[in-house]
PDB file of N, CA and C in Angstrom:
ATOM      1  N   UNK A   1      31.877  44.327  74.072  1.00  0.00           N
ATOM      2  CA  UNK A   1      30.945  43.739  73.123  1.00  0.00           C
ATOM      3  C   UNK A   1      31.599  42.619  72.331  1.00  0.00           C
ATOM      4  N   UNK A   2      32.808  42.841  71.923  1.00  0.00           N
ATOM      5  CA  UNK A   2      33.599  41.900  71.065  1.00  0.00           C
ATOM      6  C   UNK A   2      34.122  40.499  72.103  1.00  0.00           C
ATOM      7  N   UNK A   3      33.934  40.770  73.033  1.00  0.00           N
ATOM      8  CA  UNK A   3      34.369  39.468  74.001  1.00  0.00           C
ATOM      9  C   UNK A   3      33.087  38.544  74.237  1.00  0.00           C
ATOM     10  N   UNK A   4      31.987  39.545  74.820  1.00  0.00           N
ATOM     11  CA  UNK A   4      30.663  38.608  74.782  1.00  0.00           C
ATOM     12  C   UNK A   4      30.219  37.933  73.180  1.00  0.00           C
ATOM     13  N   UNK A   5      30.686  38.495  72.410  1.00  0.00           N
ATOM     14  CA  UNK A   5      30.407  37.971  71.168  1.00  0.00           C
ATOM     15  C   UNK A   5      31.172  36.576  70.487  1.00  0.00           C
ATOM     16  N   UNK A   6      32.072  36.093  71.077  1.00  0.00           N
ATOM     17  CA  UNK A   6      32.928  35.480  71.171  1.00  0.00           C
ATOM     18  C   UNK A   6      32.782  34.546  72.631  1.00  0.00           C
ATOM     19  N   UNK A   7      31.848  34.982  73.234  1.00  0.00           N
ATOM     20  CA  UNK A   7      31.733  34.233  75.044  1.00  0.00           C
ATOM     21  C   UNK A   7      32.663  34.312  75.649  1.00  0.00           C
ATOM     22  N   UNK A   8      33.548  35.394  75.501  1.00  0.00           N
ATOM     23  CA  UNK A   8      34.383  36.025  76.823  1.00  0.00           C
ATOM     24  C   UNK A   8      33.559  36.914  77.614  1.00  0.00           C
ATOM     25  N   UNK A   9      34.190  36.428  78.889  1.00  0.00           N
ATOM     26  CA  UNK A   9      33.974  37.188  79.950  1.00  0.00           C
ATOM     27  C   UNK A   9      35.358  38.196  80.346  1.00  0.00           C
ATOM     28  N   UNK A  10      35.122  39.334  80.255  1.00  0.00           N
ATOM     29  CA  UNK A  10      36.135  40.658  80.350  1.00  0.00           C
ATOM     30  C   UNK A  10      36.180  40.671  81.925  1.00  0.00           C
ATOM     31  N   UNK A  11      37.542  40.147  82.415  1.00  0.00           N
ATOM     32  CA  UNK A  11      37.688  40.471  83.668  1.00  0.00           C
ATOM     33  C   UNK A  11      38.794  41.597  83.962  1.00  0.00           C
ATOM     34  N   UNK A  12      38.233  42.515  84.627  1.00  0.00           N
ATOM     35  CA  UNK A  12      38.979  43.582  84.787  1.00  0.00           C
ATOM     36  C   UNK A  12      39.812  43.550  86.146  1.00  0.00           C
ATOM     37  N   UNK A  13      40.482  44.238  86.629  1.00  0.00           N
ATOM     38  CA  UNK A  13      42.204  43.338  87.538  1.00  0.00           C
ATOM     39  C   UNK A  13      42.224  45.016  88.032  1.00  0.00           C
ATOM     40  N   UNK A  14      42.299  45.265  89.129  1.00  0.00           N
ATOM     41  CA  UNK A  14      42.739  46.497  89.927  1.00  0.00           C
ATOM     42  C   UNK A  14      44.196  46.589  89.870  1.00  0.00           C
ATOM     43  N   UNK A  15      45.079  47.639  89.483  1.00  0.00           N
ATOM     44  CA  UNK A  15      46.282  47.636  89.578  1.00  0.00           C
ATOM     45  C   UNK A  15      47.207  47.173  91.093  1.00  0.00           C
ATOM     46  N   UNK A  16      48.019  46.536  91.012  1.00  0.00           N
ATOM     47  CA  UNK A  16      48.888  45.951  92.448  1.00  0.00           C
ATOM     48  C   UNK A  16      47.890  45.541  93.707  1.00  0.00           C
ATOM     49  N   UNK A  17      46.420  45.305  93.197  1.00  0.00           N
ATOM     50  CA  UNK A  17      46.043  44.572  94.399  1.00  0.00           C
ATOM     51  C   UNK A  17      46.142  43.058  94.811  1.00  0.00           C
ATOM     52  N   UNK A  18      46.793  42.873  95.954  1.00  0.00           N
ATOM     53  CA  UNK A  18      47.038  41.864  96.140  1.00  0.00           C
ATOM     54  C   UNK A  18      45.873  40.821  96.137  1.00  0.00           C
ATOM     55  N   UNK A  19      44.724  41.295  96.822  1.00  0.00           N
ATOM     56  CA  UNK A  19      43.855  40.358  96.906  1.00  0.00           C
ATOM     57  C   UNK A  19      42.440  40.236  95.786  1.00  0.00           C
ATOM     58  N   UNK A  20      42.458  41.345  95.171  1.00  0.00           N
ATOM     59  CA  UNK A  20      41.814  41.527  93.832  1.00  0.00           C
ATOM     60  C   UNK A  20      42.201  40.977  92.366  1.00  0.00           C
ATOM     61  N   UNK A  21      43.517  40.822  92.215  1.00  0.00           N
ATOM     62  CA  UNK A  21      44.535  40.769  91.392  1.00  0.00           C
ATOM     63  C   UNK A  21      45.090  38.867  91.150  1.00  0.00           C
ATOM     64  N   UNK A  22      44.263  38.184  90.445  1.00  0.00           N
ATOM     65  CA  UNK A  22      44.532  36.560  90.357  1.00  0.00           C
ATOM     66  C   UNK A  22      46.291  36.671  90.085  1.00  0.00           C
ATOM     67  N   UNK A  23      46.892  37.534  89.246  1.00  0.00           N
ATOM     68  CA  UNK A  23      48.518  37.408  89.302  1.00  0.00           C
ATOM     69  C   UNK A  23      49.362  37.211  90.546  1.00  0.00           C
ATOM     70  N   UNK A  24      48.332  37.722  91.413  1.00  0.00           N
ATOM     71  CA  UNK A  24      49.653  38.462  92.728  1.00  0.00           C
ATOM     72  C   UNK A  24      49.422  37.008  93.884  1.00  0.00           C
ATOM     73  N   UNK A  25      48.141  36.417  93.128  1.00  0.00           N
ATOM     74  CA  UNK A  25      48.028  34.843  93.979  1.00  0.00           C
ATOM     75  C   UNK A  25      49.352  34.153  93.598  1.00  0.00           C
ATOM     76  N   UNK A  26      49.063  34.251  92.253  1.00  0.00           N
ATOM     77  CA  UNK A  26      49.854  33.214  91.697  1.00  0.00           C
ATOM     78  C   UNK A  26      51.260  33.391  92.060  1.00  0.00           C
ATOM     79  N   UNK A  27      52.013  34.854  92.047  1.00  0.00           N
ATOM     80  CA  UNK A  27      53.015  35.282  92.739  1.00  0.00           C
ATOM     81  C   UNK A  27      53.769  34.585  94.111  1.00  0.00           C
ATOM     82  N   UNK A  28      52.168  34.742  95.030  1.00  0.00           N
ATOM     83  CA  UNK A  28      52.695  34.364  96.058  1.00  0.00           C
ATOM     84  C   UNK A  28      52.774  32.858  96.529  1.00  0.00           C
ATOM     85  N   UNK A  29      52.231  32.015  95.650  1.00  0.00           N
ATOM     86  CA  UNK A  29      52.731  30.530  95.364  1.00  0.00           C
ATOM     87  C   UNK A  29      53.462  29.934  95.068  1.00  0.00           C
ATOM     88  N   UNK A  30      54.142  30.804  94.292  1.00  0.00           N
ATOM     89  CA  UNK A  30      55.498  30.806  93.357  1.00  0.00           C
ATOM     90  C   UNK A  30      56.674  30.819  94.539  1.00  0.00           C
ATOM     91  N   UNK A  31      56.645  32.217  95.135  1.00  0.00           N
ATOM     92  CA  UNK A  31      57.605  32.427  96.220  1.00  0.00           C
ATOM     93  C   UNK A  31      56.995  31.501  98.489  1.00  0.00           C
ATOM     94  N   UNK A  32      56.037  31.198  97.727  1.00  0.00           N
ATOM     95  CA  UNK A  32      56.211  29.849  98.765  1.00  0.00           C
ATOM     96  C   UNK A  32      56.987  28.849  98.099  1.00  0.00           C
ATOM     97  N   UNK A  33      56.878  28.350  96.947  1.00  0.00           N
ATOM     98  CA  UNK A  33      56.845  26.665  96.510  1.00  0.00           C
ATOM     99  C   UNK A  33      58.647  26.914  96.170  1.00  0.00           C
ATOM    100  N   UNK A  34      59.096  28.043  96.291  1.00  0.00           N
ATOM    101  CA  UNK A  34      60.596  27.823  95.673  1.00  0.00           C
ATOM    102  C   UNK A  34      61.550  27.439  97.421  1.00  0.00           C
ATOM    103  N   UNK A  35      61.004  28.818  97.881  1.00  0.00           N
ATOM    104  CA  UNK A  35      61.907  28.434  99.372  1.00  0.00           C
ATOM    105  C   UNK A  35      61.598  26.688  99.951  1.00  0.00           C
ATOM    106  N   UNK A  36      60.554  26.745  99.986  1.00  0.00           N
ATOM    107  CA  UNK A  36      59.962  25.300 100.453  1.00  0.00           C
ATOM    108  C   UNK A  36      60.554  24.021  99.339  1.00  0.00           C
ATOM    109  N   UNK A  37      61.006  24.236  98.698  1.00  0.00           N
ATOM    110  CA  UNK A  37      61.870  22.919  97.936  1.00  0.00           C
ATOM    111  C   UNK A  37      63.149  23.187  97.391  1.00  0.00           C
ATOM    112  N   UNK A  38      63.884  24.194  97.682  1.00  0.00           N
ATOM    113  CA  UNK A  38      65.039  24.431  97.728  1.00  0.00           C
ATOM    114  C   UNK A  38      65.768  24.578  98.644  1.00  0.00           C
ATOM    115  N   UNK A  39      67.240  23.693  98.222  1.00  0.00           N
ATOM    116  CA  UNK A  39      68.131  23.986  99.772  1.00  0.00           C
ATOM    117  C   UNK A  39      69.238  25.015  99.310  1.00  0.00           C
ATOM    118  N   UNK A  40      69.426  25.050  98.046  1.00  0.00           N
ATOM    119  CA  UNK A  40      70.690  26.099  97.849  1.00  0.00           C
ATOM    120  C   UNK A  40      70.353  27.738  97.835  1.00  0.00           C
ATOM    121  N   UNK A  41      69.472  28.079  97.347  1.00  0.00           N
ATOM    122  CA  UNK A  41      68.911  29.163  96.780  1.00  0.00           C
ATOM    123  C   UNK A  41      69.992  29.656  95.218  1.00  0.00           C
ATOM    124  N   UNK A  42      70.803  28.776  94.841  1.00  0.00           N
ATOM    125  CA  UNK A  42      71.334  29.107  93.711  1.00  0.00           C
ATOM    126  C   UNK A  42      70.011  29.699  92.370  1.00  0.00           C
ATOM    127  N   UNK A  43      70.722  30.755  91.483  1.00  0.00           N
ATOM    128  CA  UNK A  43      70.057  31.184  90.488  1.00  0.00           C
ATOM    129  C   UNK A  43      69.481  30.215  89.315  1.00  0.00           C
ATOM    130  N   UNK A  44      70.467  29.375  89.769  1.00  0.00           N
ATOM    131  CA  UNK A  44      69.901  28.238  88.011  1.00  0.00           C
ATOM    132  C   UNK A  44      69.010  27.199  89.138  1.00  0.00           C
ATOM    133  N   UNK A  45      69.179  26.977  90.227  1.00  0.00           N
ATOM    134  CA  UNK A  45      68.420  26.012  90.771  1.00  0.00           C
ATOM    135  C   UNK A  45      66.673  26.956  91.516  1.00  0.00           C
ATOM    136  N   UNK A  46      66.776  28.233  91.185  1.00  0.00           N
ATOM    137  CA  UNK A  46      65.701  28.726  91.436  1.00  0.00           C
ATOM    138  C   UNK A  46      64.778  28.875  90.339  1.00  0.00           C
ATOM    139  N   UNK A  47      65.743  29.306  88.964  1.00  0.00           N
ATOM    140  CA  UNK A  47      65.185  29.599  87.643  1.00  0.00           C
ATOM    141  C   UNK A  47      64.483  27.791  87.600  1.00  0.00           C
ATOM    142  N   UNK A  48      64.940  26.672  87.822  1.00  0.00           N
ATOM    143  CA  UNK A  48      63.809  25.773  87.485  1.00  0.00           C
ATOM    144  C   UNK A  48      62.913  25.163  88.372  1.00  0.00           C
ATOM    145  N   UNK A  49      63.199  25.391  89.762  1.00  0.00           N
ATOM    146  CA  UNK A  49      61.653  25.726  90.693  1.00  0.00           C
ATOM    147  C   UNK A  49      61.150  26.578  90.136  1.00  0.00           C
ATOM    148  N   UNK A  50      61.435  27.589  89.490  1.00  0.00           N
ATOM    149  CA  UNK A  50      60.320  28.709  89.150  1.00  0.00           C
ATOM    150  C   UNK A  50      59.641  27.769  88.071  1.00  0.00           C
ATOM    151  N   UNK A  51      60.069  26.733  86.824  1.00  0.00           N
ATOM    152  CA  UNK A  51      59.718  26.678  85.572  1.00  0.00           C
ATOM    153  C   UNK A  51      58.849  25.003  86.095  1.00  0.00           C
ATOM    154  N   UNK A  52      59.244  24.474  87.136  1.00  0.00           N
ATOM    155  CA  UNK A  52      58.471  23.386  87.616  1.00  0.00           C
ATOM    156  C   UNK A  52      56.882  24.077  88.250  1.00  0.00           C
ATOM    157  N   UNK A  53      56.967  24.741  88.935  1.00  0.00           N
ATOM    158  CA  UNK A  53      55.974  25.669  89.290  1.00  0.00           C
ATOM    159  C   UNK A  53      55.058  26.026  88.336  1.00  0.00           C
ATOM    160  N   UNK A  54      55.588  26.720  86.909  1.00  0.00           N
ATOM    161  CA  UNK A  54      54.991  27.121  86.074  1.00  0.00           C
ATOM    162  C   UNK A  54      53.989  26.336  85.725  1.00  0.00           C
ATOM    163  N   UNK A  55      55.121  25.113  85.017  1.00  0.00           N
ATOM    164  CA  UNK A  55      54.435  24.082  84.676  1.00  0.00           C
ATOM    165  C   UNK A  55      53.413  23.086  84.673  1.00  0.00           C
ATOM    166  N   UNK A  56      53.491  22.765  86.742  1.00  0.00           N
ATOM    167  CA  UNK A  56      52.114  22.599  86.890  1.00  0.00           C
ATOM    168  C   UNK A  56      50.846  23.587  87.283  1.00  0.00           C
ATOM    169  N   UNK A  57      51.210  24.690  86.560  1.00  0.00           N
ATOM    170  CA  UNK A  57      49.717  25.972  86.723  1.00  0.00           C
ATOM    171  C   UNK A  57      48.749  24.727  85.601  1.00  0.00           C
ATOM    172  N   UNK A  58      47.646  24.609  85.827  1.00  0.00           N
ATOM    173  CA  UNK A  58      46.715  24.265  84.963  1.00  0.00           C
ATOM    174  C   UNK A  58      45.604  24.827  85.723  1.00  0.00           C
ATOM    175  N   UNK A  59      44.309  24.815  84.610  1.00  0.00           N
ATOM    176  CA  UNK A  59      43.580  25.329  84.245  1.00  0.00           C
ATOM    177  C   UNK A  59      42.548  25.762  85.499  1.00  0.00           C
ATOM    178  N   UNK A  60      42.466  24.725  86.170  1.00  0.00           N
ATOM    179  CA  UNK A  60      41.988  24.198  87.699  1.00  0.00           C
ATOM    180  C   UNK A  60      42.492  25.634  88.631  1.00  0.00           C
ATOM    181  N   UNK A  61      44.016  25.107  88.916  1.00  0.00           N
ATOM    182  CA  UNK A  61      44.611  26.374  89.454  1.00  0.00           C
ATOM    183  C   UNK A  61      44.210  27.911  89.275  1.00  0.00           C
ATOM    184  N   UNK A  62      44.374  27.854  87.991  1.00  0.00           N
ATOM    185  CA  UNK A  62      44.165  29.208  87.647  1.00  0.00           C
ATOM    186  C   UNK A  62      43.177  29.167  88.111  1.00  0.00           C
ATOM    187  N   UNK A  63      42.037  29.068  87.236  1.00  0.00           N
ATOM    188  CA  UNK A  63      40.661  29.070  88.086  1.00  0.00           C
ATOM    189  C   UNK A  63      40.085  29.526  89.231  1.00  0.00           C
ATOM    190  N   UNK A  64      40.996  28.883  90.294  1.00  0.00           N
ATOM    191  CA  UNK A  64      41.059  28.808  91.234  1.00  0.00           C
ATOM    192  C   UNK A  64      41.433  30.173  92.118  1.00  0.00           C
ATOM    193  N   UNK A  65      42.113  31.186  91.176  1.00  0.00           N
ATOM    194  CA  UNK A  65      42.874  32.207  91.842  1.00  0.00           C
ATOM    195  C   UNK A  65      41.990  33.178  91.441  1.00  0.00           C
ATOM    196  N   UNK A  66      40.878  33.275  90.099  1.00  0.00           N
ATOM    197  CA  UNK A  66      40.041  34.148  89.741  1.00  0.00           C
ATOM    198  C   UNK A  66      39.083  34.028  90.672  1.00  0.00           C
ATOM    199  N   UNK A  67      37.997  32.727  90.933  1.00  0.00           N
ATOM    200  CA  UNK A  67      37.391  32.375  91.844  1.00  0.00           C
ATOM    201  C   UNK A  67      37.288  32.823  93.256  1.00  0.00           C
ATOM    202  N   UNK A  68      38.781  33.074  93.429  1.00  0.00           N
ATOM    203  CA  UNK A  68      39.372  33.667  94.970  1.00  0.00           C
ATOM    204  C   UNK A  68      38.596  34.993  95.193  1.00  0.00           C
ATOM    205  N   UNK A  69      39.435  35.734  93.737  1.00  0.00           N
ATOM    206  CA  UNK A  69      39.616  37.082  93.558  1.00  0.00           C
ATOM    207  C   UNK A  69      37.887  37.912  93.606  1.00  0.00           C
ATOM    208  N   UNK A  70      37.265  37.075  92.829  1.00  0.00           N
ATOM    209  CA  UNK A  70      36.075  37.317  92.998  1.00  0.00           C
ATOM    210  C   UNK A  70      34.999  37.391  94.205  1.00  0.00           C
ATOM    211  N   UNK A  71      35.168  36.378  94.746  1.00  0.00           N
ATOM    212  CA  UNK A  71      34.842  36.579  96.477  1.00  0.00           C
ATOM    213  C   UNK A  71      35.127  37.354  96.996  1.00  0.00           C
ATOM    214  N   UNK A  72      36.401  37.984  96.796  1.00  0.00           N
ATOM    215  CA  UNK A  72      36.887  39.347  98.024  1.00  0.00           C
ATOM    216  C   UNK A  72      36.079  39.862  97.220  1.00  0.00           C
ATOM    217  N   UNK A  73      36.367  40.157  95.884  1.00  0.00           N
ATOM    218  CA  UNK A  73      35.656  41.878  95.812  1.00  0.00           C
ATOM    219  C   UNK A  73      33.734  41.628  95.647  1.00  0.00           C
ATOM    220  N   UNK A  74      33.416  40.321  96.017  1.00  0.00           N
ATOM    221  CA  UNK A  74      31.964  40.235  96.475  1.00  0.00           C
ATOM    222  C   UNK A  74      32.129  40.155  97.971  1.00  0.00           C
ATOM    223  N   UNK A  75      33.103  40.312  98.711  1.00  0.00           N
ATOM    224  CA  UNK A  75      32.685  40.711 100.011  1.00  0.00           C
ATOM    225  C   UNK A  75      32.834  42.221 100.281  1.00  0.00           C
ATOM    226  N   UNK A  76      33.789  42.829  99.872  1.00  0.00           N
ATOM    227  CA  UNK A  76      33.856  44.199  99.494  1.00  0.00           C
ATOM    228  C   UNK A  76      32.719  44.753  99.350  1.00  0.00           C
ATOM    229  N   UNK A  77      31.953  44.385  98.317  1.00  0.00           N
ATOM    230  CA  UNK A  77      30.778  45.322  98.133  1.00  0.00           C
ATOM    231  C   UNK A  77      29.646  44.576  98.388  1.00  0.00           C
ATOM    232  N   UNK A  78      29.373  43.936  99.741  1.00  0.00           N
ATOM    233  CA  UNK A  78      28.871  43.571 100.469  1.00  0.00           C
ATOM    234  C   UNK A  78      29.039  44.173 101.719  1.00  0.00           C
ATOM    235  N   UNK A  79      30.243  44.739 102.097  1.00  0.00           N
ATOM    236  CA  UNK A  79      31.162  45.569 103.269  1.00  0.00           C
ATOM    237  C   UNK A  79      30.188  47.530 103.028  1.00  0.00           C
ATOM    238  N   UNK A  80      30.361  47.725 101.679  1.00  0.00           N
ATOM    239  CA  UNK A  80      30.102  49.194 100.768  1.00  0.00           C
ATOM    240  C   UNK A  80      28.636  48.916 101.075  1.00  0.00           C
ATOM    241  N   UNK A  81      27.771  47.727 100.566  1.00  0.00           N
ATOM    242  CA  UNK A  81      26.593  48.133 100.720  1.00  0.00           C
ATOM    243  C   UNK A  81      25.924  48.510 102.472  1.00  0.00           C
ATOM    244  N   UNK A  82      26.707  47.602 103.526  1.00  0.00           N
ATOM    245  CA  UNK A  82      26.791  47.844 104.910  1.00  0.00           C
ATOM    246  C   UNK A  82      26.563  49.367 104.866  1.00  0.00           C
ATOM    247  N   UNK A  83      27.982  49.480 104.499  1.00  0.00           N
ATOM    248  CA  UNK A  83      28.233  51.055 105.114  1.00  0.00           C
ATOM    249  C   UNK A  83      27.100  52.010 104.661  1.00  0.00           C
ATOM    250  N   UNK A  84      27.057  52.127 103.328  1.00  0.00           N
ATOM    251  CA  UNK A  84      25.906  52.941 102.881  1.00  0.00           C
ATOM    252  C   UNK A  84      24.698  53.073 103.574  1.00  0.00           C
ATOM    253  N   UNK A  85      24.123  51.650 103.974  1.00  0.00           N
ATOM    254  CA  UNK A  85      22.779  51.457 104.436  1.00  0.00           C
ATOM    255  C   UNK A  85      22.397  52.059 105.602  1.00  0.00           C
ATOM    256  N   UNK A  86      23.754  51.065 106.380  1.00  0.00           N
ATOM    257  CA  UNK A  86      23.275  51.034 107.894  1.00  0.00           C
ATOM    258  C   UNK A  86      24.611  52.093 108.241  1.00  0.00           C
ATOM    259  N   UNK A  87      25.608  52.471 108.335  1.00  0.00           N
ATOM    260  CA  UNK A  87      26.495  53.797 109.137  1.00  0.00           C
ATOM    261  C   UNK A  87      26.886  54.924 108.417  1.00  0.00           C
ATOM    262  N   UNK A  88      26.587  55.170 107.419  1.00  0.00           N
ATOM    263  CA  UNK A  88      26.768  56.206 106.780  1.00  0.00           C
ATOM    264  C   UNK A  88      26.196  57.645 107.442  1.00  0.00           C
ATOM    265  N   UNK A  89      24.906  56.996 107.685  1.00  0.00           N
ATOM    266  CA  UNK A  89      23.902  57.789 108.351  1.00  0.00           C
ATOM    267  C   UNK A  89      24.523  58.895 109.285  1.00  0.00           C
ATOM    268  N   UNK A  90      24.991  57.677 110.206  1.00  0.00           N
ATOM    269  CA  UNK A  90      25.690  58.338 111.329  1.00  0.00           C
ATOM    270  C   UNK A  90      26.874  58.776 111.483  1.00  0.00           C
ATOM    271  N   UNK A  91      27.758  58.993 110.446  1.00  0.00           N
ATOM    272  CA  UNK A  91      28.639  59.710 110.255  1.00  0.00           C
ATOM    273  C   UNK A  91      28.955  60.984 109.781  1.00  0.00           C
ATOM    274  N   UNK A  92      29.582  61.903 110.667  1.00  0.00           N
ATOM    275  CA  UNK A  92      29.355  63.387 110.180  1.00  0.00           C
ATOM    276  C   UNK A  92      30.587  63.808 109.057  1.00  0.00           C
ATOM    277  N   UNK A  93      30.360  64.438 108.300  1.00  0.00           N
ATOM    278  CA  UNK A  93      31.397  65.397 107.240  1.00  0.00           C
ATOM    279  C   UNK A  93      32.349  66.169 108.094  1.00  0.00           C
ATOM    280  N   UNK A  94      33.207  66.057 107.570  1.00  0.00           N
ATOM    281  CA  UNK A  94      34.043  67.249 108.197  1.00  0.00           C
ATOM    282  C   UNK A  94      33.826  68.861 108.195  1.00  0.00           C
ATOM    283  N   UNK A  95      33.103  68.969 107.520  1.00  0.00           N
ATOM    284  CA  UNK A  95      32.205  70.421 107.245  1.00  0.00           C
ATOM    285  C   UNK A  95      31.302  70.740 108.050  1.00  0.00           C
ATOM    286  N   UNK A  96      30.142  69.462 108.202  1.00  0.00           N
ATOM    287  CA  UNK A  96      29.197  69.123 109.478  1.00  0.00           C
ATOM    288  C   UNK A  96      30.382  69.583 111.224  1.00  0.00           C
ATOM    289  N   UNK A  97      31.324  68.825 111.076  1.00  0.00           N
ATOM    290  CA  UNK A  97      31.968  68.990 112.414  1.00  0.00           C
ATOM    291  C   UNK A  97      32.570  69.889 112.504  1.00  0.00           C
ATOM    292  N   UNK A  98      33.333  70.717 111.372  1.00  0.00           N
ATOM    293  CA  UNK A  98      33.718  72.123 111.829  1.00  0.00           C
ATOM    294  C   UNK A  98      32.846  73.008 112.460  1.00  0.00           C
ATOM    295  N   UNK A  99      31.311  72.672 111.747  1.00  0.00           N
ATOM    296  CA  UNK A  99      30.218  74.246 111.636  1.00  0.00           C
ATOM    297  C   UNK A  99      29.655  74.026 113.209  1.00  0.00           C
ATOM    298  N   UNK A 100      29.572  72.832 113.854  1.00  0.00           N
ATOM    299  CA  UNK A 100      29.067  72.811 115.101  1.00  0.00           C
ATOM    300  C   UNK A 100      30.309  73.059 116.246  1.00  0.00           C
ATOM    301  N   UNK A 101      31.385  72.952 115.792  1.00  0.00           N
ATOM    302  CA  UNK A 101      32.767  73.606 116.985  1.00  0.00           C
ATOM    303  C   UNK A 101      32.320  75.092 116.616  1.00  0.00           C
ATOM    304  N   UNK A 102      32.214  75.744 115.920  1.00  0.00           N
ATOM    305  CA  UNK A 102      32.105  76.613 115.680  1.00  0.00           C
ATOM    306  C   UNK A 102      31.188  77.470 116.701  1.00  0.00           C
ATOM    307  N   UNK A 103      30.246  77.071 116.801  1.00  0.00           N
ATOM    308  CA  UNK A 103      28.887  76.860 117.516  1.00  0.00           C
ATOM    309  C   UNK A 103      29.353  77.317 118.639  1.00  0.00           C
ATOM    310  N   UNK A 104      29.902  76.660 119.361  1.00  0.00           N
ATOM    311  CA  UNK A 104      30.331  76.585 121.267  1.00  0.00           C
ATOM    312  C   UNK A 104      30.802  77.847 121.254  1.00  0.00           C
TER     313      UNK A 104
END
């Protein structure tokens, strides 16, 4: 309530999902853009690929990684509404398949 009141939008983040999770994008941009412009792999020459990296995150970017994040989990439950509709049907419980071995 206190965010819409203010015109935030409360985005909620699944723990360690990679593809749900706008951090774990940004992660893996990070550890492209360092190997890919470094030849030493030294610690002080990684610590400022990491801080050049940082630097150009803007707003766009980011954006860009929520935007992502949001699509999967609108294909996701686009995937959930599938299943429900159309194969659920036809899938038996494991309770269902014990009680008919049973049967024979």
């Amino acid at each position: 309530r206190i965010g819409k009141k203010y015109g935030i939008e409360i985005f909620r983040l699944p723990k360690l999902h990679c593809s749900l999770n706008p951090i774990e994008l940004s992660w893996n941009n990070l550890k492209q853009f360092v190997p890919d412009q470094s030849t030493t792999f030294r610690p002080d020459d990684v610590k400022l690929l990491s801080e050049q990296f940082m630097v150009t995150m803007d707003d766009e970017r980011a954006m860009s990684y929520f935007h992502y994040a949001r699509g999967i989990e609108e294909m996701y439950q686009t995937a959930d509404a599938i299943m429900k509709k159309d194969i659920e049907q036809y899938l038996q419980s494991d309770s269902e398949e014990t009680d008919s071995d049973d049967e024979e």
